[in-house]
Protein backbone atom coordinates (compact mmCIF):
# COMPACT_ATOMS: atom_id res chain seq x y z
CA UNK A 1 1.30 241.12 -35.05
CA UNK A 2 -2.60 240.07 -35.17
CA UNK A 3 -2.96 241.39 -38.65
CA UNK A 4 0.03 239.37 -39.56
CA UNK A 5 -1.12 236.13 -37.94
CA UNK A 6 -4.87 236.95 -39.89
CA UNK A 7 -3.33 237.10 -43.41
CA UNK A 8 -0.53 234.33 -42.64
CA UNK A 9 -4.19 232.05 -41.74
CA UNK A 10 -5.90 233.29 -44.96
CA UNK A 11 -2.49 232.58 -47.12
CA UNK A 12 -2.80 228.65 -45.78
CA UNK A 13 -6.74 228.72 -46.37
CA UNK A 14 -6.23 229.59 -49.89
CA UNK A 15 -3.22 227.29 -50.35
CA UNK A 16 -5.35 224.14 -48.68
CA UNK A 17 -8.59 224.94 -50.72
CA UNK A 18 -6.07 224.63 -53.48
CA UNK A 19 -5.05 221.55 -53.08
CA UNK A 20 -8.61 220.20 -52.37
CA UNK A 21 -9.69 221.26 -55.64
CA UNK A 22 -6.50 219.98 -57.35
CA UNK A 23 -7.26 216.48 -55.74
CA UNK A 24 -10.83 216.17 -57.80
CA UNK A 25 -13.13 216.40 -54.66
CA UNK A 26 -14.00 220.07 -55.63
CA UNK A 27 -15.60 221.31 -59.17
CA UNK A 28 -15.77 224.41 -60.96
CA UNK A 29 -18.90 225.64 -61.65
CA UNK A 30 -20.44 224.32 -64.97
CA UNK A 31 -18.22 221.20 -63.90
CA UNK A 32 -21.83 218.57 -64.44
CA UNK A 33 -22.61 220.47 -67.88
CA UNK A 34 -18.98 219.18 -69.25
CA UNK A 35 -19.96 215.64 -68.21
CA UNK A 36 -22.97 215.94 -69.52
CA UNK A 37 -21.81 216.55 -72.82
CA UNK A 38 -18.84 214.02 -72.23
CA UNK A 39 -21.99 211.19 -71.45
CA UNK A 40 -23.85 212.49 -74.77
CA UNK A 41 -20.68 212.49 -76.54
CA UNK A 42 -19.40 209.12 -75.90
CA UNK A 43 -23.13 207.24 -76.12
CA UNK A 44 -23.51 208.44 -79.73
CA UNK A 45 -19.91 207.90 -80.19
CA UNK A 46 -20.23 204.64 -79.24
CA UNK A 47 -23.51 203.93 -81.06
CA UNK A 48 -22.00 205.70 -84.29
CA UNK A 49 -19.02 203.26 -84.26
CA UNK A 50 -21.31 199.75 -84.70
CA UNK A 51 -23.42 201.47 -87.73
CA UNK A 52 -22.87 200.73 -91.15
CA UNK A 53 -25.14 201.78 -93.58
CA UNK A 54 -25.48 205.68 -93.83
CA UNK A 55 -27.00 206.11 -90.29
CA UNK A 56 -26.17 208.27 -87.67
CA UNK A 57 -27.63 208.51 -83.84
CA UNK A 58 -29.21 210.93 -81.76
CA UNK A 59 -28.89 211.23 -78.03
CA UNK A 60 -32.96 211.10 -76.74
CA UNK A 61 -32.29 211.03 -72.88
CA UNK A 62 -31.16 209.78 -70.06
CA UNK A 63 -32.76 208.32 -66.62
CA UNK A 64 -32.34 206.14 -63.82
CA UNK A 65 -29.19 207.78 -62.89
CA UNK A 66 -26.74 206.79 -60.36
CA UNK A 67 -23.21 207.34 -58.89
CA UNK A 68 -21.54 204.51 -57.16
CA UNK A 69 -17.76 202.96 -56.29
CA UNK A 70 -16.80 199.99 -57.45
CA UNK A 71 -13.72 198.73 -56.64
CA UNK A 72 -12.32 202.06 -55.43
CA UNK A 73 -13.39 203.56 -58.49
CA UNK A 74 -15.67 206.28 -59.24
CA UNK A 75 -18.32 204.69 -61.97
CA UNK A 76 -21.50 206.47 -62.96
CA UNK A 77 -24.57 203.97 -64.63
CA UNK A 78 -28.29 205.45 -66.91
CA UNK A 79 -30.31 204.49 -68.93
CA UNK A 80 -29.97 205.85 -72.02
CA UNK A 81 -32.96 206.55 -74.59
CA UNK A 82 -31.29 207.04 -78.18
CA UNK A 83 -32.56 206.70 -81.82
CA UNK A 84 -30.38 205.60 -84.95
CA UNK A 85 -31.73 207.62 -87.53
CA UNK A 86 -31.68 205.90 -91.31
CA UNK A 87 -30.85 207.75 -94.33
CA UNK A 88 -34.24 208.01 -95.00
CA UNK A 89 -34.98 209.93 -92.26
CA UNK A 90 -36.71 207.35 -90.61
CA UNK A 91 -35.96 207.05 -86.53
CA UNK A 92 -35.74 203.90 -84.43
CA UNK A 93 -35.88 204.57 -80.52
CA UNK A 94 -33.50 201.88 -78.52
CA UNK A 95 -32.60 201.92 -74.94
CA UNK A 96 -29.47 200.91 -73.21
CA UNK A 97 -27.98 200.42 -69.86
CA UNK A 98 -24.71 202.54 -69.71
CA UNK A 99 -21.60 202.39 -67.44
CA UNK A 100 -18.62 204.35 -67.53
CA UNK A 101 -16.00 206.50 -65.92
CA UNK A 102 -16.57 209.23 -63.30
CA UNK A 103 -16.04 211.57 -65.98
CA UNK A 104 -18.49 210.40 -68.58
CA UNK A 105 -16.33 210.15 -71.23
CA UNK A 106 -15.26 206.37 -71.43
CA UNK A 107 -17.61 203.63 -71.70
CA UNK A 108 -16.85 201.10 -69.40
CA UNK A 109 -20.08 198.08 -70.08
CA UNK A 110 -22.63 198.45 -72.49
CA UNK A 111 -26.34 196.39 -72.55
CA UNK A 112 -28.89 196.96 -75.15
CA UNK A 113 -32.30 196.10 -73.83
């Protein structure tokens, strides 16, 4: 009976942590890498999509970080160092103040500075 009442316990542990990670509030490991790449990925993205003569972007850094709510929703806000590189091969550094989805992967505001 005990040993039945144990496993019946560890059946409804697995099938709550389950749902908690199905919710969002729990990440596989390597989880922060993929939204790492999303954020790099939608900054140059974004950057590559106003260029119009031959350029192309590369992501320098980021800084300044911070998660917040607003409105409910999950929104994540850097700095962003990046550098539009000419055909030339010639490299102008600009810096940005970014916003977007908990995910990093939409762009939400954008601010050159």
């Amino acid at each position: 009976m005990r040993s039945k009442l144990i496993s019946l316990a560890g059946c409804l542990a697995l099938v709550l942590l389950a749902a908690y990670a199905s919710s969002g509030h729990l990440h596989a490991p390597g989880h922060g890498n993929w939204e790492n790449k999303n954020f790099e990925e939608s900054v140059v993205s974004h950057v590559s999509s106003q260029l119009a003569h031959g350029e192309r972007v590369e992501f320098g850094g980021k800084y300044l970080c911070e998660d917040y709510k607003e409105d409910g929703e999950a929104r994540f806000s850097a700095y962003v160092d990046y550098y539009v590189v000419a055909a030339n091969g010639a490299k102008q550094k600009r810096t940005a103040c970014v916003i977007c989805n908990e995910d990093k992967n939409q762009i939400l505001d954008w601010e050159d500075l």
